[in-house]
PDB file of N, CA and C in Angstrom:
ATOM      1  N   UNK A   1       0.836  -1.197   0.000  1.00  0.00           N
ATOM      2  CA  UNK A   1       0.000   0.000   0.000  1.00  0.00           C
ATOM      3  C   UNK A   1       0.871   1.247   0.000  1.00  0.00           C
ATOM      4  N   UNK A   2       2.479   1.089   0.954  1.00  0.00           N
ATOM      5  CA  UNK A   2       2.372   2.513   0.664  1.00  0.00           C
ATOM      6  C   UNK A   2       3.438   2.637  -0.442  1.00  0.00           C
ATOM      7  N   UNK A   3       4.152   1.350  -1.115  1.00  0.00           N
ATOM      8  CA  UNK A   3       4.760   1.836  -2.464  1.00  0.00           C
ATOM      9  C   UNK A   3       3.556   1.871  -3.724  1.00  0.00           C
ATOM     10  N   UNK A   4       2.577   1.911  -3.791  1.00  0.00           N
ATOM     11  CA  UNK A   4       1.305   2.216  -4.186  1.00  0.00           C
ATOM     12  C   UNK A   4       1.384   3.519  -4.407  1.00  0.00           C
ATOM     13  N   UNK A   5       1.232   4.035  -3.070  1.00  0.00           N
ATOM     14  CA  UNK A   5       2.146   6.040  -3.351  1.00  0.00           C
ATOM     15  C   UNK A   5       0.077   6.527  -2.810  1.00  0.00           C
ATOM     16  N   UNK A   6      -0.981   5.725  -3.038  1.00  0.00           N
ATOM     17  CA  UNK A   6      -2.355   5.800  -2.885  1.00  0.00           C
ATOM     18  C   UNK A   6      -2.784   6.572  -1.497  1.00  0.00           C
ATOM     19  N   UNK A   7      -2.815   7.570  -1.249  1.00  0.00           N
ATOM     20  CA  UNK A   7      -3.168   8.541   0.133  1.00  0.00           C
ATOM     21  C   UNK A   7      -3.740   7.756   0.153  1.00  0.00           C
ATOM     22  N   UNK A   8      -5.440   7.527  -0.004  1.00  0.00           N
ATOM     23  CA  UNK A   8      -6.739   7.108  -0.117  1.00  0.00           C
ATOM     24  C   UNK A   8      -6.122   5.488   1.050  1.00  0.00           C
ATOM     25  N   UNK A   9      -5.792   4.911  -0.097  1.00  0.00           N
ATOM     26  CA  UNK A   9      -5.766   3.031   0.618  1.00  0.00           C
ATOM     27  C   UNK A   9      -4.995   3.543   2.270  1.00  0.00           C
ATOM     28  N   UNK A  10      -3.782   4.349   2.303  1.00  0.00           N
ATOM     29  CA  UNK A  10      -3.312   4.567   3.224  1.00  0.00           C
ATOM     30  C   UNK A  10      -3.909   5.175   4.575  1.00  0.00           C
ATOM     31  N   UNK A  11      -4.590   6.013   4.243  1.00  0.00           N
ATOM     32  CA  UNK A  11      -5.273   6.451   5.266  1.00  0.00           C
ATOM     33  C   UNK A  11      -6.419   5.028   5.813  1.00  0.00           C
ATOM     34  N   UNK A  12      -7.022   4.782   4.742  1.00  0.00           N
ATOM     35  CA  UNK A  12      -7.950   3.216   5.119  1.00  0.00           C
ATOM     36  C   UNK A  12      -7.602   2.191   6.032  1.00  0.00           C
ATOM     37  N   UNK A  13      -6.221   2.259   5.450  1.00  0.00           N
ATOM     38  CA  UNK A  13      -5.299   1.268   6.495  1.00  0.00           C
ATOM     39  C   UNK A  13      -4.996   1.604   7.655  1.00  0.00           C
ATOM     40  N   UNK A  14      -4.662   2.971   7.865  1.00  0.00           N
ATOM     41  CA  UNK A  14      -4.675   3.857   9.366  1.00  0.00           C
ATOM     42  C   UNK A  14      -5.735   3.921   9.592  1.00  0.00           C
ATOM     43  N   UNK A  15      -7.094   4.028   9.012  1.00  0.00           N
ATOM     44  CA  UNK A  15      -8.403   3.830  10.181  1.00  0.00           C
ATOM     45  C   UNK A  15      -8.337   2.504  10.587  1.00  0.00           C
ATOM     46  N   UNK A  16      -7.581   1.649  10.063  1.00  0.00           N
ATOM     47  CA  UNK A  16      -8.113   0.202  10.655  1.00  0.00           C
ATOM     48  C   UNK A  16      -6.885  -0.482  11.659  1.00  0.00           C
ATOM     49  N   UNK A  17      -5.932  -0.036  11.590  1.00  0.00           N
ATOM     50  CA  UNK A  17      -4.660  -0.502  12.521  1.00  0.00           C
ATOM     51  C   UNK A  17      -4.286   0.545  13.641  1.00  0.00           C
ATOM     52  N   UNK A  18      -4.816   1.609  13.514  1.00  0.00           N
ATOM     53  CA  UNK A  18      -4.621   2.399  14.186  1.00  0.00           C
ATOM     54  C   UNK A  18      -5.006   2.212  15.472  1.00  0.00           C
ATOM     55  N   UNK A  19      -6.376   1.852  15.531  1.00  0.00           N
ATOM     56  CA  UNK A  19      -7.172   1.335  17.285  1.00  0.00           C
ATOM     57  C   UNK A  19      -6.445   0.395  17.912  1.00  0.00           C
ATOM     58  N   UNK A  20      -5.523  -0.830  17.009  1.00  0.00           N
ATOM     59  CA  UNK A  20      -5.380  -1.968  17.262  1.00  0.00           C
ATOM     60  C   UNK A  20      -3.304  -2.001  18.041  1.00  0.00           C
ATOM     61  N   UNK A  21      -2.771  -0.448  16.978  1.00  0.00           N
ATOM     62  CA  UNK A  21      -1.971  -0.221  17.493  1.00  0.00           C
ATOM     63  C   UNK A  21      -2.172   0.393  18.934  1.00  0.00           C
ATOM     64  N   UNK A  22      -3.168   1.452  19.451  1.00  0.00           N
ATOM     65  CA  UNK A  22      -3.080   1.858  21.287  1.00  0.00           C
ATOM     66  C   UNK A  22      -3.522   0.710  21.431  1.00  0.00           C
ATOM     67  N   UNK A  23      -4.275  -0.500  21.340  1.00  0.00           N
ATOM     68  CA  UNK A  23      -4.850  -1.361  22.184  1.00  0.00           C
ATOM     69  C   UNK A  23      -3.557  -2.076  22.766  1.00  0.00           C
ATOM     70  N   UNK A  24      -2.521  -2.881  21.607  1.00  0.00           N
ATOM     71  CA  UNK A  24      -1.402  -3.215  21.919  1.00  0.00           C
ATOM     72  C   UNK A  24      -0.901  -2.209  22.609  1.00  0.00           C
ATOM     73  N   UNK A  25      -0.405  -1.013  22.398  1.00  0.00           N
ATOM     74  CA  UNK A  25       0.273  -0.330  23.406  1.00  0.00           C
ATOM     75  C   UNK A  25       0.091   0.139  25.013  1.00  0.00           C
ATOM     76  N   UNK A  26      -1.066  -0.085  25.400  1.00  0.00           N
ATOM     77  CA  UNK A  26      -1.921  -0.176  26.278  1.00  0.00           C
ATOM     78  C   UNK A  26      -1.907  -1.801  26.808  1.00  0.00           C
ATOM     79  N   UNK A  27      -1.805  -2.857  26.615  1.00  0.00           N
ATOM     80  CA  UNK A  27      -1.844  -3.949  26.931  1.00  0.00           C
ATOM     81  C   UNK A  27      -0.058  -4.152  27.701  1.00  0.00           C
ATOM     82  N   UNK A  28       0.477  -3.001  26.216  1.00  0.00           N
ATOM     83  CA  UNK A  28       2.319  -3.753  26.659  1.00  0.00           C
ATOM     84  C   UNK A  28       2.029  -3.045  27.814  1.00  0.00           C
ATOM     85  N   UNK A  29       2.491  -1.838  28.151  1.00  0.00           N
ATOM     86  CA  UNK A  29       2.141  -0.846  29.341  1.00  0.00           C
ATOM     87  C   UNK A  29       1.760  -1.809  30.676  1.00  0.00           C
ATOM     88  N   UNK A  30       0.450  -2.167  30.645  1.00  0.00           N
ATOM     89  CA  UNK A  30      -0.334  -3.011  31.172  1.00  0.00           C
ATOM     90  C   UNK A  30       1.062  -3.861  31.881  1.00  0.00           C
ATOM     91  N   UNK A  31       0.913  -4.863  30.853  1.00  0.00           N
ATOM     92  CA  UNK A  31       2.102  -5.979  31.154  1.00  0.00           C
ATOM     93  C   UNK A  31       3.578  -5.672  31.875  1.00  0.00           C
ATOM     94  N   UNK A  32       3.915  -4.424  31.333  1.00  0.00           N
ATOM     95  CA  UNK A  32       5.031  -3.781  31.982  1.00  0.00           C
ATOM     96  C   UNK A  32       4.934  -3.412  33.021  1.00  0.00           C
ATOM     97  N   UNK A  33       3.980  -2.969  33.496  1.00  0.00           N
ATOM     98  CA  UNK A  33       3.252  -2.517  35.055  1.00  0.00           C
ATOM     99  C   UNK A  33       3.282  -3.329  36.097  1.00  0.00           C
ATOM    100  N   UNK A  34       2.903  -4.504  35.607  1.00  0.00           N
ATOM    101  CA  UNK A  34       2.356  -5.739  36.363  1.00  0.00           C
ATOM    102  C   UNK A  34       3.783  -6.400  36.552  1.00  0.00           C
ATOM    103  N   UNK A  35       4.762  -6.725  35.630  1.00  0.00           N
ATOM    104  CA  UNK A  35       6.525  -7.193  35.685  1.00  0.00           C
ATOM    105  C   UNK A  35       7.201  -6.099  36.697  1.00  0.00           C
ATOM    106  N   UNK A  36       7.285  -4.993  36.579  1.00  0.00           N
ATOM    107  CA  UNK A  36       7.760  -4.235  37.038  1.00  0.00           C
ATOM    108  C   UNK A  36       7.199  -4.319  38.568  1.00  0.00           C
ATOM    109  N   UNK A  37       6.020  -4.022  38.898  1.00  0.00           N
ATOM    110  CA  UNK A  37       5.414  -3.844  40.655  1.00  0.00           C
ATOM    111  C   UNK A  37       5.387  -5.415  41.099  1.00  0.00           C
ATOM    112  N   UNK A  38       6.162  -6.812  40.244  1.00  0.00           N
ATOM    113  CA  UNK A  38       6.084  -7.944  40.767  1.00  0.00           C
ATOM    114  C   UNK A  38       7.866  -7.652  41.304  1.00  0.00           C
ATOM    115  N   UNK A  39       8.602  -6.961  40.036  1.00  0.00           N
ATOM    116  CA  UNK A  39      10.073  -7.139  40.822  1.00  0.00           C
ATOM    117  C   UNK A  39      10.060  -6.287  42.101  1.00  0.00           C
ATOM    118  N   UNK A  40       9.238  -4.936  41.424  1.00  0.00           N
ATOM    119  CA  UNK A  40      10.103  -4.035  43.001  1.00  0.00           C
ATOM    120  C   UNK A  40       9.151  -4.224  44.063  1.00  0.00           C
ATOM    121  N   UNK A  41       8.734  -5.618  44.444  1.00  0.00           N
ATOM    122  CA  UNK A  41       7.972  -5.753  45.653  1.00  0.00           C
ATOM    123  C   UNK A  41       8.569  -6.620  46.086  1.00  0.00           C
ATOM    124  N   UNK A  42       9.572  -7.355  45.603  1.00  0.00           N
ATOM    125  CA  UNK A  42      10.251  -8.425  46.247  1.00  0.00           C
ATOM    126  C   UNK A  42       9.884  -9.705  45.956  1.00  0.00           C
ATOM    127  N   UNK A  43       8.349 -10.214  46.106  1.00  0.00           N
ATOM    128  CA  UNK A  43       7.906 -11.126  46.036  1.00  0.00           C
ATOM    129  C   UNK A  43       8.257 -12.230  44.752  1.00  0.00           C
ATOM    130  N   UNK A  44       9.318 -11.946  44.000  1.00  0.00           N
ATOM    131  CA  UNK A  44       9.468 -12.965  43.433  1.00  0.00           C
ATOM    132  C   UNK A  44      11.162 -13.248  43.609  1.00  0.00           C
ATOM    133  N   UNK A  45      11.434 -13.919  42.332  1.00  0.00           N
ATOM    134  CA  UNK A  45      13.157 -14.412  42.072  1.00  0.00           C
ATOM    135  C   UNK A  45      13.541 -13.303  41.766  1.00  0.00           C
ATOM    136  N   UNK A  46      13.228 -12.342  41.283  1.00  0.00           N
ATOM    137  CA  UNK A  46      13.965 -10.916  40.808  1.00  0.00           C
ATOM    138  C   UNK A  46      14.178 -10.555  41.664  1.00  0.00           C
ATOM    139  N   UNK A  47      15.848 -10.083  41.562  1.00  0.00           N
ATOM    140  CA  UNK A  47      16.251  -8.888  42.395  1.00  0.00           C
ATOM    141  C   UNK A  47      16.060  -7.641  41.476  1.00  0.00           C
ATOM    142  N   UNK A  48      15.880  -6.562  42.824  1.00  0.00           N
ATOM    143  CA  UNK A  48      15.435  -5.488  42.562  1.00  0.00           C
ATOM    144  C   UNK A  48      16.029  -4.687  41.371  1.00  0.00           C
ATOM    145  N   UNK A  49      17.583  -4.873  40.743  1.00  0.00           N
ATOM    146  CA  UNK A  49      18.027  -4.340  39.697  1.00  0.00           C
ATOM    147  C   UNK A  49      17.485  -5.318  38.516  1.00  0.00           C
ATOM    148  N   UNK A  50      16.547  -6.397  38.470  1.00  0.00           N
ATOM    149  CA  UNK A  50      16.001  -6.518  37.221  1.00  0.00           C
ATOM    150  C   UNK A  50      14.970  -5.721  36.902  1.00  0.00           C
ATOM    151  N   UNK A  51      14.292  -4.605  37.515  1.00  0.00           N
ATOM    152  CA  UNK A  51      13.309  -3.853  37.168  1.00  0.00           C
ATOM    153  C   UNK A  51      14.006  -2.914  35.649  1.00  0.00           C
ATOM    154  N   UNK A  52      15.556  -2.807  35.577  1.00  0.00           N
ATOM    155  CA  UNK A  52      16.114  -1.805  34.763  1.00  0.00           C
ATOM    156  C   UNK A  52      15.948  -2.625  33.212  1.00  0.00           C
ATOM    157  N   UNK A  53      15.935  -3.932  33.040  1.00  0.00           N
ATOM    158  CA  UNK A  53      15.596  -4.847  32.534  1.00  0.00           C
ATOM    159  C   UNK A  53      14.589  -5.397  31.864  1.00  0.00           C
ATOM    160  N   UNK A  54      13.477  -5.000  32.641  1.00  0.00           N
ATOM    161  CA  UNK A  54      12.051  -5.608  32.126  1.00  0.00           C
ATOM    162  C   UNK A  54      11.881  -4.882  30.767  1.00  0.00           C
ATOM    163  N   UNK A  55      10.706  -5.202  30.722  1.00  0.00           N
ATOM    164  CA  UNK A  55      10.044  -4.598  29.198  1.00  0.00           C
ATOM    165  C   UNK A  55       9.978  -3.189  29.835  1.00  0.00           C
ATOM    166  N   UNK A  56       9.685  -2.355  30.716  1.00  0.00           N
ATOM    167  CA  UNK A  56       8.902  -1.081  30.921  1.00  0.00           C
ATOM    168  C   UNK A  56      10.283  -0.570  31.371  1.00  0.00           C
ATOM    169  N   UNK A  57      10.902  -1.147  31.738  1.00  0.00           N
ATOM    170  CA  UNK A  57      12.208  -0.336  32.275  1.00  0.00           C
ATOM    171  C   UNK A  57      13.462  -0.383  30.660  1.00  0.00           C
ATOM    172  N   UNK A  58      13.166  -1.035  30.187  1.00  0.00           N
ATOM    173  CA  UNK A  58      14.253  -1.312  28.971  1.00  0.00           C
ATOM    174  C   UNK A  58      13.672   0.151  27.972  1.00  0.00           C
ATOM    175  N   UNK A  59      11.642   0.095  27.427  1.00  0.00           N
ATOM    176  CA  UNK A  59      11.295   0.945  26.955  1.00  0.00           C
ATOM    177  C   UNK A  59      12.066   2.072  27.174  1.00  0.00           C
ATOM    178  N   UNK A  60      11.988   2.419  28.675  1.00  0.00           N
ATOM    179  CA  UNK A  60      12.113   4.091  29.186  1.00  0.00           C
ATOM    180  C   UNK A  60      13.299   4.049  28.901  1.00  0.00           C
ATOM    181  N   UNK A  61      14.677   3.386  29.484  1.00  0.00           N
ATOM    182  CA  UNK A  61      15.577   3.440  29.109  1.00  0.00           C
ATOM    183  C   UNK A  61      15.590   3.625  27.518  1.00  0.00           C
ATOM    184  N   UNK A  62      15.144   2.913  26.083  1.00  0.00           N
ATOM    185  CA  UNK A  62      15.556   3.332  25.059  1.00  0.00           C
ATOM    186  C   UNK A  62      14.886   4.634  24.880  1.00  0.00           C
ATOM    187  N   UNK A  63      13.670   4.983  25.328  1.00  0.00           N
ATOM    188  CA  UNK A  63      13.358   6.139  24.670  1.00  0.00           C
ATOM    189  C   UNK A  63      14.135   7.575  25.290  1.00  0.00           C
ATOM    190  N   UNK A  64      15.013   7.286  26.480  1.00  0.00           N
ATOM    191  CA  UNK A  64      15.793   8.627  26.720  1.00  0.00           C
ATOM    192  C   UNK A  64      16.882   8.419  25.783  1.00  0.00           C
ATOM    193  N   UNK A  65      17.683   7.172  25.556  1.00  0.00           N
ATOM    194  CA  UNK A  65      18.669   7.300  24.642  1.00  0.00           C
ATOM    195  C   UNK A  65      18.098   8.144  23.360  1.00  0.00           C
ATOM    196  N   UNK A  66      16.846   7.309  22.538  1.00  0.00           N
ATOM    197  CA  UNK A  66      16.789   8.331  21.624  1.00  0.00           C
ATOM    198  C   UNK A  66      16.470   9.535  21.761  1.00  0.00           C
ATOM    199  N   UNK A  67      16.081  10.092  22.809  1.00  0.00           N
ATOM    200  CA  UNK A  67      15.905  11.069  22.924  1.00  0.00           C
ATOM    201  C   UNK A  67      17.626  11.889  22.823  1.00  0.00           C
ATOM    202  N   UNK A  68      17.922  11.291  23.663  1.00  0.00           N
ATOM    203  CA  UNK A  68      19.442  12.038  24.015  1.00  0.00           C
ATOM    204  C   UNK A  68      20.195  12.409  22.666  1.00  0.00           C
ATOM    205  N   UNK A  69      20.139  10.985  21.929  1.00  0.00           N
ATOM    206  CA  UNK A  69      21.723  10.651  20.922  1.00  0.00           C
ATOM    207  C   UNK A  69      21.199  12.199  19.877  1.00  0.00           C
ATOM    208  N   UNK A  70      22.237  12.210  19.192  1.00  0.00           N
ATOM    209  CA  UNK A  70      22.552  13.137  18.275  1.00  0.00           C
ATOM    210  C   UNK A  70      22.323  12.824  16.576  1.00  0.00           C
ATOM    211  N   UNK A  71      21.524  13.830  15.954  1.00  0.00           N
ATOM    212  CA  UNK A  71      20.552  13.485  14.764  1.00  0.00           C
ATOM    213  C   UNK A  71      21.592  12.752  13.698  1.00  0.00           C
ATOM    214  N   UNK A  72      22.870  12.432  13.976  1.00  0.00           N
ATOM    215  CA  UNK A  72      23.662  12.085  13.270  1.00  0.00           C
ATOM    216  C   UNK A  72      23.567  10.310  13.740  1.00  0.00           C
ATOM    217  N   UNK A  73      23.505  10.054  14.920  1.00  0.00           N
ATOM    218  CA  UNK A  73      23.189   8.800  15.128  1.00  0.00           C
ATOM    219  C   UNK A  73      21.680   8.391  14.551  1.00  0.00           C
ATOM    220  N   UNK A  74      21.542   8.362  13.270  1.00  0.00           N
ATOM    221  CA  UNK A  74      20.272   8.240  12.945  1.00  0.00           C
ATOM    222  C   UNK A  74      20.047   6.973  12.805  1.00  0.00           C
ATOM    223  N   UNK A  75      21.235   6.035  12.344  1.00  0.00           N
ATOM    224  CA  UNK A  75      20.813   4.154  12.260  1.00  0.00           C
ATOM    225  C   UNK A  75      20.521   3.456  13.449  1.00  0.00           C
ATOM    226  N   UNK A  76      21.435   4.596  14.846  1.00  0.00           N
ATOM    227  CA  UNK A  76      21.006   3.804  16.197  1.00  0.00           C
ATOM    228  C   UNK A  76      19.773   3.925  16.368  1.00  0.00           C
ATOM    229  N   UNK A  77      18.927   5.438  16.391  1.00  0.00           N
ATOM    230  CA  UNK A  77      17.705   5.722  16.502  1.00  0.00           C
ATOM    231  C   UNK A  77      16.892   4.871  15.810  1.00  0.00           C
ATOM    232  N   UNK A  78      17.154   4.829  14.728  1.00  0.00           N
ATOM    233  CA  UNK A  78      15.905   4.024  14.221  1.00  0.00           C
ATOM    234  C   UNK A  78      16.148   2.843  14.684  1.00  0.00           C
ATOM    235  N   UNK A  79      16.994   2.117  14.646  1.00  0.00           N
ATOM    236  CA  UNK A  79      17.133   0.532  15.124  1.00  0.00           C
ATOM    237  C   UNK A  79      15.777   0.643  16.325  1.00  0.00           C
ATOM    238  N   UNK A  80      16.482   1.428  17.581  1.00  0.00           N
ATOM    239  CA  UNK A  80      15.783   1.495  18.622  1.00  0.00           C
ATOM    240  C   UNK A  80      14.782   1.722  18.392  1.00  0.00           C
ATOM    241  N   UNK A  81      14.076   2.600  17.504  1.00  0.00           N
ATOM    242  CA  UNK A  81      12.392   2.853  17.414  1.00  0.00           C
ATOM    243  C   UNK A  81      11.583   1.422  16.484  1.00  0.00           C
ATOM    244  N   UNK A  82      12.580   0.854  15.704  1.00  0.00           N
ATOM    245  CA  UNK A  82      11.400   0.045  14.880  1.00  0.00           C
ATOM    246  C   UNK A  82      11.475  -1.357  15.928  1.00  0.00           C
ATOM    247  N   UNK A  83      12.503  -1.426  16.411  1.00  0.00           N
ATOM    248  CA  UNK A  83      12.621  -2.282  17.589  1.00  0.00           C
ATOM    249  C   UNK A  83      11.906  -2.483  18.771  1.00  0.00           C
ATOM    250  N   UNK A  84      11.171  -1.468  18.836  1.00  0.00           N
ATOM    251  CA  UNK A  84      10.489  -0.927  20.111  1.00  0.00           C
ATOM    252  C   UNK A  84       9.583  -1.629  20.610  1.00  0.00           C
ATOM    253  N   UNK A  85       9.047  -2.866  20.911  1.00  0.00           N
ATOM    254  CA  UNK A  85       8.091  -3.829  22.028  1.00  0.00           C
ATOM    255  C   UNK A  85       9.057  -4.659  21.729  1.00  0.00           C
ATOM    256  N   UNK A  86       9.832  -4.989  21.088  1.00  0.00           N
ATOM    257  CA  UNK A  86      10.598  -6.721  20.699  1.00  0.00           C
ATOM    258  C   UNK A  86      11.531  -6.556  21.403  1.00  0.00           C
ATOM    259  N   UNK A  87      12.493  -5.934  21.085  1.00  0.00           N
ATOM    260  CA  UNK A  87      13.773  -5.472  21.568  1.00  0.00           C
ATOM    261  C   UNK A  87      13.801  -5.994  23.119  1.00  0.00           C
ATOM    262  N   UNK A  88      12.903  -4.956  24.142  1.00  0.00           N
ATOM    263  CA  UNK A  88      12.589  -4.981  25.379  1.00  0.00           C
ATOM    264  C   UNK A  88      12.281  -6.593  26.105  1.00  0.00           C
ATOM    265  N   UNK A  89      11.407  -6.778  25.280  1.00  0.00           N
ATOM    266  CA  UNK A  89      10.648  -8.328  25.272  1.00  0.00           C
ATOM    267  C   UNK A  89      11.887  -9.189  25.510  1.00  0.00           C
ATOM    268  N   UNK A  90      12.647  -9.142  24.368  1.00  0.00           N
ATOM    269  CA  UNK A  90      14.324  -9.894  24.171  1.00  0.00           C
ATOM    270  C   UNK A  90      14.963  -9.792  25.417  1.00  0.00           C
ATOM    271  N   UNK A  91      15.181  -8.749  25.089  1.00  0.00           N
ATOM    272  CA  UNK A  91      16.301  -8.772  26.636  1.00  0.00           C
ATOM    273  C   UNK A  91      15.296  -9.332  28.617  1.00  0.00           C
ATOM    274  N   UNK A  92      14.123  -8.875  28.433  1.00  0.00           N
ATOM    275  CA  UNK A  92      13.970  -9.171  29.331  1.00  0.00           C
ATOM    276  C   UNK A  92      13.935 -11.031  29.690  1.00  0.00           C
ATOM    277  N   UNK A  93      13.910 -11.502  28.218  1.00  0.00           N
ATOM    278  CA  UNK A  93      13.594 -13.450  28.372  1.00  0.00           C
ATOM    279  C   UNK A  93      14.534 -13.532  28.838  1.00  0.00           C
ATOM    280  N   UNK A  94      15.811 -12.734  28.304  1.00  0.00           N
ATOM    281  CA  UNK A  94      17.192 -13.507  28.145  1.00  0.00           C
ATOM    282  C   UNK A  94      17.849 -13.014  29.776  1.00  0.00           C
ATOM    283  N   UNK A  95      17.607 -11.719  30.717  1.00  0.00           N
ATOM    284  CA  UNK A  95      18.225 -11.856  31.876  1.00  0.00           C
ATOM    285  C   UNK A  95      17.430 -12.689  32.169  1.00  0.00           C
ATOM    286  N   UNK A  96      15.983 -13.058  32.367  1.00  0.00           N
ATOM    287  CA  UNK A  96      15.171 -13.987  33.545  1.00  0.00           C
ATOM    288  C   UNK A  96      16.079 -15.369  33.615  1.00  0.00           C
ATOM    289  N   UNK A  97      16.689 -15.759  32.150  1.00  0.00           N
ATOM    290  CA  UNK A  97      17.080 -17.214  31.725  1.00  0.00           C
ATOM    291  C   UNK A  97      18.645 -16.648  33.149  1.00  0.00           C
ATOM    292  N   UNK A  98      18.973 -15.799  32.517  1.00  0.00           N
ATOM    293  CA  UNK A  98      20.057 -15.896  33.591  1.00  0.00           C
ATOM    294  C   UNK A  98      20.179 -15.489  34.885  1.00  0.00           C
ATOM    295  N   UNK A  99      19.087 -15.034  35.652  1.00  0.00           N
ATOM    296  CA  UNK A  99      18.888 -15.051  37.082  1.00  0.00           C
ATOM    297  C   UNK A  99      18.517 -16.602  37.326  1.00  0.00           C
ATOM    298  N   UNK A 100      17.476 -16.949  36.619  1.00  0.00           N
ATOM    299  CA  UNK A 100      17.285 -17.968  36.969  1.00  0.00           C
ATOM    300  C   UNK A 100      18.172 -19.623  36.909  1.00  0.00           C
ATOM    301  N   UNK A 101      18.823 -19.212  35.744  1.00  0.00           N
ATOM    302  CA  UNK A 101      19.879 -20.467  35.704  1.00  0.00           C
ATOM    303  C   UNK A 101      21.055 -20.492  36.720  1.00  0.00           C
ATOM    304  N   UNK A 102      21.410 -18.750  37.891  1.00  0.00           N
ATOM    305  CA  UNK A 102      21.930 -18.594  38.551  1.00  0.00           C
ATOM    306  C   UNK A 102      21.378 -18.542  39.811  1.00  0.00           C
ATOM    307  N   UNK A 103      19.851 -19.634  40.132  1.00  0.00           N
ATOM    308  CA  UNK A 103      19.214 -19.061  41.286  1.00  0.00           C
ATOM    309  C   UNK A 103      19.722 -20.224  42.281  1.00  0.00           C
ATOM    310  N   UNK A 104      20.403 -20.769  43.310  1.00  0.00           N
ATOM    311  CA  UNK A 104      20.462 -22.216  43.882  1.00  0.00           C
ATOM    312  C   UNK A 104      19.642 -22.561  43.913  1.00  0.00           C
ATOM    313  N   UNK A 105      18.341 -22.109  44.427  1.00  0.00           N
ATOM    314  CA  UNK A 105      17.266 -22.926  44.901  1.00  0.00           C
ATOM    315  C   UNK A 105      16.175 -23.387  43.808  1.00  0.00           C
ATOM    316  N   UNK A 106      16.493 -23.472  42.113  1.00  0.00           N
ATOM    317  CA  UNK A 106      15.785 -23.933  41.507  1.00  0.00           C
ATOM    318  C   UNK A 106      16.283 -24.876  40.600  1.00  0.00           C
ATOM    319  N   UNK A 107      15.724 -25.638  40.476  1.00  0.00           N
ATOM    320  CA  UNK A 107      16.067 -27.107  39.689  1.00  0.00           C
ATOM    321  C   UNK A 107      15.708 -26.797  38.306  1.00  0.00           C
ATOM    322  N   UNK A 108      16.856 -26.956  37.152  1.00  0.00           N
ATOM    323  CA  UNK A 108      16.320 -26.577  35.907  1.00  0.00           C
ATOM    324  C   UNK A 108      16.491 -27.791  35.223  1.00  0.00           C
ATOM    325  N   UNK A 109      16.661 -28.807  35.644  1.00  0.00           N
ATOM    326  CA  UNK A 109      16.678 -30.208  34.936  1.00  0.00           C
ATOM    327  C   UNK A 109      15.523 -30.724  34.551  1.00  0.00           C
ATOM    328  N   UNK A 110      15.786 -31.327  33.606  1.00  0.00           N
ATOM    329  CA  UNK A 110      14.195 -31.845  33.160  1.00  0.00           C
ATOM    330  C   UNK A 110      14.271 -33.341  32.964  1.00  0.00           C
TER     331      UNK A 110
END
């Protein structure tokens, strides 16, 4: 649609993905909320510096970098913006794998 070059189809397509994009963004949020007030309450295997980690803490963290970096870093920026729910998602599987493969008290044998 948009090498089409067609305003018309394009905008069509933004009335229809558009709701579906805040719903997702509102859900991640959601989810980030709920990861985040499970680490910094203690109550789980996370220590308190995996909150910098999660999905909601990784977000904030990239969006001050892009905010910060300089219009010349334009391939980092974008990396970080088209990256933006995955990225976070990533890193947060990959510390849990390694708190947890470093926890004594859990058995990861199967």
């Amino acid at each position: 649609i948009v090498n089409l070059g067609s305003q018309t189809l394009i905008d069509r397509m933004l009335d229809y993905w558009q709701p579906w994009a805040y719903v997702l963004a509102l859900l991640y949020l959601l989810m980030g909320l709920v990861f985040a007030a499970a680490i910094l309450s203690k109550k789980t295997l996370y220590p308190r510096w995996m909150f910098l980690l999660s999905p909601l803490g990784v977000v904030i963290l990239s969006t001050i970098i892009v905010a910060i970096l300089p219009a010349s870093q334009t391939g980092l920026k974008s990396f970080l913006t088209v990256t933006g729910l995955n990225l976070p998602t990533l890193i947060f599987y990959i510390a849990t794998a390694g708190v947890l493969l470093n926890h004594d008290e859990i058995d990861m044998s199967i």
